[in-house]
Protein backbone atom coordinates (compact mmCIF):
# COMPACT_ATOMS: atom_id res chain seq x y z
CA UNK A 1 -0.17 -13.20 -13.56
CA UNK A 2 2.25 -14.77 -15.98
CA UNK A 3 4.29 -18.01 -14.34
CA UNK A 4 7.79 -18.06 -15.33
CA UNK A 5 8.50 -21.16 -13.91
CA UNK A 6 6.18 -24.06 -12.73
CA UNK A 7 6.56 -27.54 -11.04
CA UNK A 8 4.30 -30.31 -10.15
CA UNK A 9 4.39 -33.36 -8.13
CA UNK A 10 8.22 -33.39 -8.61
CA UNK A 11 10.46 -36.56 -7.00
CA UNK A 12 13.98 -37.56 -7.51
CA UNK A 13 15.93 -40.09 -5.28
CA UNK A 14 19.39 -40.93 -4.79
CA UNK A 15 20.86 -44.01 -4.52
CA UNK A 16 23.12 -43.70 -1.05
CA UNK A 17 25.16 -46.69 0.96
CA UNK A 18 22.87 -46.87 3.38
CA UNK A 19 19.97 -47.50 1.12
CA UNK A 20 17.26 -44.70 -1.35
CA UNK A 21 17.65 -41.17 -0.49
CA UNK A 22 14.61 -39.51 -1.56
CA UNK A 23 15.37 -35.95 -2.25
CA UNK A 24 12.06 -35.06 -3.74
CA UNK A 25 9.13 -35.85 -2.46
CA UNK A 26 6.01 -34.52 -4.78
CA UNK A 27 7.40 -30.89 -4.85
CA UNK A 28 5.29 -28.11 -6.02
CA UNK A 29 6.36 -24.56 -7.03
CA UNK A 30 5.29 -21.53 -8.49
CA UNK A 31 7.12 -18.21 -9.33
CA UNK A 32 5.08 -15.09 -11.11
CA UNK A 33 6.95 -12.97 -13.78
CA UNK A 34 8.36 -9.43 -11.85
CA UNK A 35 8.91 -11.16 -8.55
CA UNK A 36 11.76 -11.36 -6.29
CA UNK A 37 10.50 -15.02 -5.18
CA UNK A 38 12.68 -16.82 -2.15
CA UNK A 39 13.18 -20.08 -2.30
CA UNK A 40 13.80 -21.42 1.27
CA UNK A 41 14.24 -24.56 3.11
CA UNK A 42 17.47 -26.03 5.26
CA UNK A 43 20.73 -28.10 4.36
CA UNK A 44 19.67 -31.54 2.61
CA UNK A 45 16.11 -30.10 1.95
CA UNK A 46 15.85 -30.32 -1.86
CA UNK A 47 16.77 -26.90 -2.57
CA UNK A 48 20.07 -27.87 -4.91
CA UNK A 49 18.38 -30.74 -6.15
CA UNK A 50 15.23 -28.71 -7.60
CA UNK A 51 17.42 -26.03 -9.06
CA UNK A 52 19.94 -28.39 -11.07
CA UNK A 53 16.88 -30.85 -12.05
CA UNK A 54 15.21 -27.03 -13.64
CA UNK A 55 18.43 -26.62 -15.74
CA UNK A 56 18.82 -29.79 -16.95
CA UNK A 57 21.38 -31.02 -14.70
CA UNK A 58 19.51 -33.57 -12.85
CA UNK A 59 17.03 -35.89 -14.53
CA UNK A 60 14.39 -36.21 -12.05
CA UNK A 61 12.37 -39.44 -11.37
CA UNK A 62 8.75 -38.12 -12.21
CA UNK A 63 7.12 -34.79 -12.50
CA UNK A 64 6.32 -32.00 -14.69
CA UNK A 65 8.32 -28.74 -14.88
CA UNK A 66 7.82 -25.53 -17.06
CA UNK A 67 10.29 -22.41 -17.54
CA UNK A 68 8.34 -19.48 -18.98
CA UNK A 69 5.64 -21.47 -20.04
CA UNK A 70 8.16 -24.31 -21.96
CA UNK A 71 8.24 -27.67 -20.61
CA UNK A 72 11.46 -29.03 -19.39
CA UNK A 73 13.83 -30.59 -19.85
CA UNK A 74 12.48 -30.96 -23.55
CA UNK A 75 12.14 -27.48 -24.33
CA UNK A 76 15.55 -26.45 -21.93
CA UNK A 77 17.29 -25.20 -25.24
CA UNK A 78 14.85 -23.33 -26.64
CA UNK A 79 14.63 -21.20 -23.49
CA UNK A 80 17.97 -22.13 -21.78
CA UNK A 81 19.02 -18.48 -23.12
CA UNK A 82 16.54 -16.38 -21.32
CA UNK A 83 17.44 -18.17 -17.88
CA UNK A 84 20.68 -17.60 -15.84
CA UNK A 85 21.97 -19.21 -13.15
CA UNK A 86 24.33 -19.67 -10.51
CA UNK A 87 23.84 -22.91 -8.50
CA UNK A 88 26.46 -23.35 -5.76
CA UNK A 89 29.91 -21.44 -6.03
CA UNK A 90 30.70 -21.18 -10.06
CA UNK A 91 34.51 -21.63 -10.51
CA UNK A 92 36.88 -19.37 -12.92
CA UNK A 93 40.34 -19.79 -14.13
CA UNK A 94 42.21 -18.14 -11.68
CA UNK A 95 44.85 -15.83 -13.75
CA UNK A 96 42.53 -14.68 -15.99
CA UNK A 97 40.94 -11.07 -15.06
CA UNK A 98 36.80 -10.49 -14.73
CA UNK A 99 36.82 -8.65 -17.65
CA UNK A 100 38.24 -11.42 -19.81
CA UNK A 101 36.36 -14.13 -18.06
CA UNK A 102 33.43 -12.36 -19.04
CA UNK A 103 34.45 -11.59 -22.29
CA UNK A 104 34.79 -15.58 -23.42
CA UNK A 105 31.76 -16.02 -21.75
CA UNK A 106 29.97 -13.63 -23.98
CA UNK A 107 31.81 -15.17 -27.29
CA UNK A 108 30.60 -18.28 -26.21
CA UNK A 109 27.32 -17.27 -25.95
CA UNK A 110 27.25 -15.12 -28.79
CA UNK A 111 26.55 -12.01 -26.72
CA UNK A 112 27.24 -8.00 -27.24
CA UNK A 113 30.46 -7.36 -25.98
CA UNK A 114 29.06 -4.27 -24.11
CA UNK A 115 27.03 -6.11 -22.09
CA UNK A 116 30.65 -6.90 -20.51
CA UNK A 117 30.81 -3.25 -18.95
CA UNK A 118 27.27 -3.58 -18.44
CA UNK A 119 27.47 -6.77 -15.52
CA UNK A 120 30.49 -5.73 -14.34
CA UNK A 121 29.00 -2.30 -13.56
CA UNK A 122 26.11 -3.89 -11.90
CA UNK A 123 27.64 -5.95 -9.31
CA UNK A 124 30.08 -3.25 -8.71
CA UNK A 125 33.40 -5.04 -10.12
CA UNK A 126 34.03 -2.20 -12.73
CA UNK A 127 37.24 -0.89 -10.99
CA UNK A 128 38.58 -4.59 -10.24
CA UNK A 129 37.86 -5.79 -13.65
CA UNK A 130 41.19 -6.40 -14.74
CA UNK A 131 42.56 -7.63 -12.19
CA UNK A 132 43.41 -11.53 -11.40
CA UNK A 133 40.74 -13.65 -10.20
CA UNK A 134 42.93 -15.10 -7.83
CA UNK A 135 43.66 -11.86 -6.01
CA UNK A 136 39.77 -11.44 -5.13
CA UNK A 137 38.34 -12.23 -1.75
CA UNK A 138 35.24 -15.15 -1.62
CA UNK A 139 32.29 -11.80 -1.90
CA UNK A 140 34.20 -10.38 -5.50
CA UNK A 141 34.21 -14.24 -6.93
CA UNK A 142 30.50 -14.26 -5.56
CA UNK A 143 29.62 -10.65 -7.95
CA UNK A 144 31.80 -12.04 -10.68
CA UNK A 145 29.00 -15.25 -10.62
CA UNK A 146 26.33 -12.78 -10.57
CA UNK A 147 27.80 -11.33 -12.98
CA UNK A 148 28.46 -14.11 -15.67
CA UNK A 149 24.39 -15.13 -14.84
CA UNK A 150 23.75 -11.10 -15.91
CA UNK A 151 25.35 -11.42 -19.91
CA UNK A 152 22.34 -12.67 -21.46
CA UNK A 153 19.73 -10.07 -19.91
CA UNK A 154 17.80 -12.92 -18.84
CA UNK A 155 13.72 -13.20 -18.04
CA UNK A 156 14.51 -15.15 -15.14
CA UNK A 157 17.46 -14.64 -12.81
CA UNK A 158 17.82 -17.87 -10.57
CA UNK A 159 20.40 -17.18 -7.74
CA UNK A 160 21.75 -19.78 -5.25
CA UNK A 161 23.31 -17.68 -2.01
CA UNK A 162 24.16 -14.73 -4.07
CA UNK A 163 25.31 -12.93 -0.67
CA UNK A 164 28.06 -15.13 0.15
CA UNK A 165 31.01 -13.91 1.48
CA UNK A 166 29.59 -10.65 1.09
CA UNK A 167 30.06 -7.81 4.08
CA UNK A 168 26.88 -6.29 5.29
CA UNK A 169 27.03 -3.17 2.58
CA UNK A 170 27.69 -5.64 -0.05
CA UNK A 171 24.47 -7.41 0.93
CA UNK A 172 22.64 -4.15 0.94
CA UNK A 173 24.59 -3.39 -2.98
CA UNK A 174 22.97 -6.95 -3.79
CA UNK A 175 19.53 -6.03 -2.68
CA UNK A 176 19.40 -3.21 -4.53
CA UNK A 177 20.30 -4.78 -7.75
CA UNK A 178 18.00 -7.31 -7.82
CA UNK A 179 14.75 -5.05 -6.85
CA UNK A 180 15.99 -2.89 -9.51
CA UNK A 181 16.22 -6.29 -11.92
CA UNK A 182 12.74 -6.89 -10.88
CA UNK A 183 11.77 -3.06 -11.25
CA UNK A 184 13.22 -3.18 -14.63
CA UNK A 185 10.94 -6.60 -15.76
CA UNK A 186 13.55 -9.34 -14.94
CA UNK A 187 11.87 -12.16 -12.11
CA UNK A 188 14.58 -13.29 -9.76
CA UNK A 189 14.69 -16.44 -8.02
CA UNK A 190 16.76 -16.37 -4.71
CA UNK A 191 17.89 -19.03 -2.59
CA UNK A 192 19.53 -18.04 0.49
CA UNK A 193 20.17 -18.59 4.13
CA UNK A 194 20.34 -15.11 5.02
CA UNK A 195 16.15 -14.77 5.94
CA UNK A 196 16.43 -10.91 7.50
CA UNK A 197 17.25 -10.21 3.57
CA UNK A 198 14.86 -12.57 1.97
CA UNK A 199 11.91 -10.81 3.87
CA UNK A 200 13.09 -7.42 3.06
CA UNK A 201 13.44 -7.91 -0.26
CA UNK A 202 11.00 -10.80 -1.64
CA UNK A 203 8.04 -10.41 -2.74
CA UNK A 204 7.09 -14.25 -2.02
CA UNK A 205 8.60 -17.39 -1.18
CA UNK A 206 8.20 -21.01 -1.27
CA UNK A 207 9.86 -23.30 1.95
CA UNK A 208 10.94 -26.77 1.20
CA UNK A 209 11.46 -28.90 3.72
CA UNK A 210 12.69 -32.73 3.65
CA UNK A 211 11.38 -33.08 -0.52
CA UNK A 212 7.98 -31.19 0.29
CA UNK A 213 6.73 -27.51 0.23
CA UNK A 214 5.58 -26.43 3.75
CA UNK A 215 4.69 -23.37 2.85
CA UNK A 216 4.38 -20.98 -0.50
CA UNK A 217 2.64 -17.58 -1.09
CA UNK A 218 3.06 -13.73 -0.43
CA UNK A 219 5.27 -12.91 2.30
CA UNK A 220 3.08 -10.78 4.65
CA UNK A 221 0.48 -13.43 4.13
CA UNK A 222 2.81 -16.44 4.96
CA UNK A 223 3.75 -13.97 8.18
CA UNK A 224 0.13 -13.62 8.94
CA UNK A 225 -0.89 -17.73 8.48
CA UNK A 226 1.79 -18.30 11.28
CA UNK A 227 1.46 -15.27 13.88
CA UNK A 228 0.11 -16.01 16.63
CA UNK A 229 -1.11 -12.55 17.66
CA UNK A 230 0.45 -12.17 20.59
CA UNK A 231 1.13 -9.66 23.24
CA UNK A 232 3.54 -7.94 25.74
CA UNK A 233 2.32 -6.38 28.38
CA UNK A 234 3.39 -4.11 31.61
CA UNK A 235 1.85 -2.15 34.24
CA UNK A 236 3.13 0.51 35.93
CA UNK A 237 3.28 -1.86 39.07
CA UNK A 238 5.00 -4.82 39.07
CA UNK A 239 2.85 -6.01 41.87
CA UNK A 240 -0.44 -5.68 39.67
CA UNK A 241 0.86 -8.53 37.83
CA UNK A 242 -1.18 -11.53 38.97
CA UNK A 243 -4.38 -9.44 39.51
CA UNK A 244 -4.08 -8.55 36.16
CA UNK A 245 -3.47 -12.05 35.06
CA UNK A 246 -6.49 -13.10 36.79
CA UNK A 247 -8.62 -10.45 34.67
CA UNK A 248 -7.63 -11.39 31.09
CA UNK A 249 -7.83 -14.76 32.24
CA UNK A 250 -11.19 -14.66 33.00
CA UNK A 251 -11.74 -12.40 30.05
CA UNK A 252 -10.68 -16.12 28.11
CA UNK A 253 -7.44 -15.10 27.29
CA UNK A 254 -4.47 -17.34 27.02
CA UNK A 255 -1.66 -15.55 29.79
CA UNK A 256 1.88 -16.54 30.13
CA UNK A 257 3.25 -14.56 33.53
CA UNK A 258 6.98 -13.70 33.29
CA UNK A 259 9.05 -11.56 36.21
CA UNK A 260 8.40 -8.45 34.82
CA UNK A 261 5.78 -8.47 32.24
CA UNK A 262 2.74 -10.79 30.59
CA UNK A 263 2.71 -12.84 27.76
CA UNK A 264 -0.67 -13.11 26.40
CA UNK A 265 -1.67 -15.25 22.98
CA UNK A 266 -4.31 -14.65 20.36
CA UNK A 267 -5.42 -11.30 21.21
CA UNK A 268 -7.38 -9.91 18.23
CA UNK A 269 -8.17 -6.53 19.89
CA UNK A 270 -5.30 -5.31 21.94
CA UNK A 271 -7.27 -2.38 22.39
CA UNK A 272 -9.28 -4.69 24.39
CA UNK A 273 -6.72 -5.69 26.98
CA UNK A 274 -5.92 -1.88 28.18
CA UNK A 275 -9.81 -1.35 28.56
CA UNK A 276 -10.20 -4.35 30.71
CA UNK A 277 -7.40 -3.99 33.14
CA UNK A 278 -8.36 -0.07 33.20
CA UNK A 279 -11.70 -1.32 34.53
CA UNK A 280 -10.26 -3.03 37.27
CA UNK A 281 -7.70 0.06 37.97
CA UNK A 282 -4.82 -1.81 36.43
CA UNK A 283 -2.69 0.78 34.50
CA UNK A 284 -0.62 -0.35 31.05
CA UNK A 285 2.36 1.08 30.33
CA UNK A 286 3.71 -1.09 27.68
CA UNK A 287 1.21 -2.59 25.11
CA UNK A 288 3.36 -4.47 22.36
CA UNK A 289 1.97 -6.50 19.52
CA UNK A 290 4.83 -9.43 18.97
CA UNK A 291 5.66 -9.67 15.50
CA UNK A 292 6.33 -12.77 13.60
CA UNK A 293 9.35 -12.74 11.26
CA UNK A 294 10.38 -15.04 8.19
CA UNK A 295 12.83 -16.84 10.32
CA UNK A 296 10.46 -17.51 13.03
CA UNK A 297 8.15 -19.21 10.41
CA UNK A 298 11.21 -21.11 9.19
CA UNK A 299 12.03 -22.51 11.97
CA UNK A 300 9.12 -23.74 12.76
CA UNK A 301 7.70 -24.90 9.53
CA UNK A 302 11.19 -26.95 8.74
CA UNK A 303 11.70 -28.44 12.42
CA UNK A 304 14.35 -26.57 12.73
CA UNK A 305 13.72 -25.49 16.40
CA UNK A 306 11.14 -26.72 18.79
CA UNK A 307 7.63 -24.63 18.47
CA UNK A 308 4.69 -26.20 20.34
CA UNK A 309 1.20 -26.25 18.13
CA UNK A 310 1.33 -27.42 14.54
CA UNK A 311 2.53 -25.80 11.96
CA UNK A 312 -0.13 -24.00 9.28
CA UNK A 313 0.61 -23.66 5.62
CA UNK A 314 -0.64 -21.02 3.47
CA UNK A 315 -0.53 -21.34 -0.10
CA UNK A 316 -1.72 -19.07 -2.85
CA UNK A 317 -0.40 -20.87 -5.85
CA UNK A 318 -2.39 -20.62 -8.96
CA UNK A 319 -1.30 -24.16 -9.24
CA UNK A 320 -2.45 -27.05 -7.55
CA UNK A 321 26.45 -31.45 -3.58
CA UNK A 322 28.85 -30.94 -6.82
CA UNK A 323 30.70 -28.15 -8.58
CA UNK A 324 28.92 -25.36 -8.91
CA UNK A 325 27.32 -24.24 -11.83
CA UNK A 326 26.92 -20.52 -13.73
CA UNK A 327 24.30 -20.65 -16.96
């Protein structure tokens, strides 16, 4: 498929009072037109550094970069018009409504003023438009920056924490919106800390962690690359418990024995574990795959929390702290 945005072997560092700080380190990236692509990692991990380097913000130390298939920063204003943008928390003059901050906007940008209605519509500020941007709570500012990144219609849609401040039905309005802004053709970029959402709604992601991708592809397949198949199991008598451990053990299966229940690892077949403890008149009566989730993976892949074995990557790439910003 068609990349809307690329970047290779990408490295910026800062200079800090205790010496370099190197935010960058080689970073690689890929995002496919039509996606809702997460972009992941933890605090200080490059995320903020990559997006205001894409737009021009940052000039980075070495790499290449390409937004829909235009190499930047050279080519930024040639396509700087089909990209928008929040980075961070965008700030507006506080008397003046939504409506008008969107309407200057759009002058500015030389855009239809009916795309206005439009945005505000879409985030779901229509009957708060004229009202004083003071008088909104942190989750209406956060639509309003949605909102401002919505004028131009863009191709791509890069969003940094879009569900800020937002209560949990606001979240759920926000998901919506962008798989129907995917649905409709637009690729969205999301950065956000909220990882129940991201796997519910992305289609892939990319983890950063300290300057380097850790991990980048489809999200059931990045899921997959890090489960390790394991499962639950009980019997109908506690007491069964050790026999039974004996008999998958032998079987060569990795068992973990807890009070009330096993814990067994890299089971392929768990078909297979219920037919072996049946042979031995050892009755199941739980049999439960664990699943892996995005923010188990995170976690481990960004040393975030302590997970014995090494991490794996998976990556299915074609290719080998300031104001905030609305474009």
């Amino acid at each position: 498929m068609t990349a809307v945005l690329e970047i290779q072997g990408l490295r910026k560092t800062y200079r800090a009072r205790g010496g370099p700080r190197r935010a960058l380190d080689g970073f690689e990236m890929y995002v496919e037109a039509g996606q809702v692509h997460g972009f992941l990692g933890p605090n200080g991990s490059g995320k903020t550094t990559t997006l205001r380097t894409l737009l021009g913000l940052i000039r980075p130390d070495s790499g290449d970069m390409r937004l829909l298939g235009r190499p930047v920063p050279q080519a930024l204003p040639e396509v700087i018009g089909e990209v928008g943008a929040i980075v961070e928390s965008p700030q507006f003059f506080p008397h003046f409504s939504a409506n008008d901050t969107l309407s200057l906007l759009a002058d500015a940008g030389n855009l239809p003023q009916a795309r206005v209605d439009w945005a505000l519509e879409l985030v779901g500020l229509r009957d708060r438009a004229k009202e004083r941007v003071k008088t909104y709570s942190l989750g209406m500012k956060q639509r309003l920056a949605v909102a401002s990144a919505l004028l131009k219609q863009p191709k791509l849609l890069i969003l940094d924490e879009p569900a800020n401040g937002l209560d949990p039905g606001g979240i759920r309005e926000m998901r919506d919106m962008m798989a129907a802004l995917s649905a409709g053709g637009m690729t969205v970029m999301l950065s956000s800390h909220i990882l129940g959402e991201v796997q519910l709604i992305c289609d892939s992601v990319t983890i950063i962690s300290l300057g380097r991708r850790v991990a980048a592809g489809p999200v059931a397949e990045v899921l997959q690359a890090h489960s390790t198949n394991q499962v639950r199991v009980r019997l109908e008598a506690v007491t069964d418990l050790a026999a039974a451990a004996a008999v998958l053990s032998g079987a060569g299966i990795s068992v973990q024995t807890e009070p009330d229940h096993l814990m067994l690892s890299n089971v392929d077949k768990p078909a297979l574990v219920s037919r072996l403890l049946a042979e031995r008149q050892l009755y199941v009566s739980e049999l439960a795959p664990i699943a892996v989730d995005l923010e188990d993976v995170f976690l481990e892949l960004t040393g975030t929390a302590p997970v014995p074995g090494q991490a794996r990557q998976v990556d299915n790439s074609v290719k080998p702290e300031q104001n905030g910003v609305a474009a």
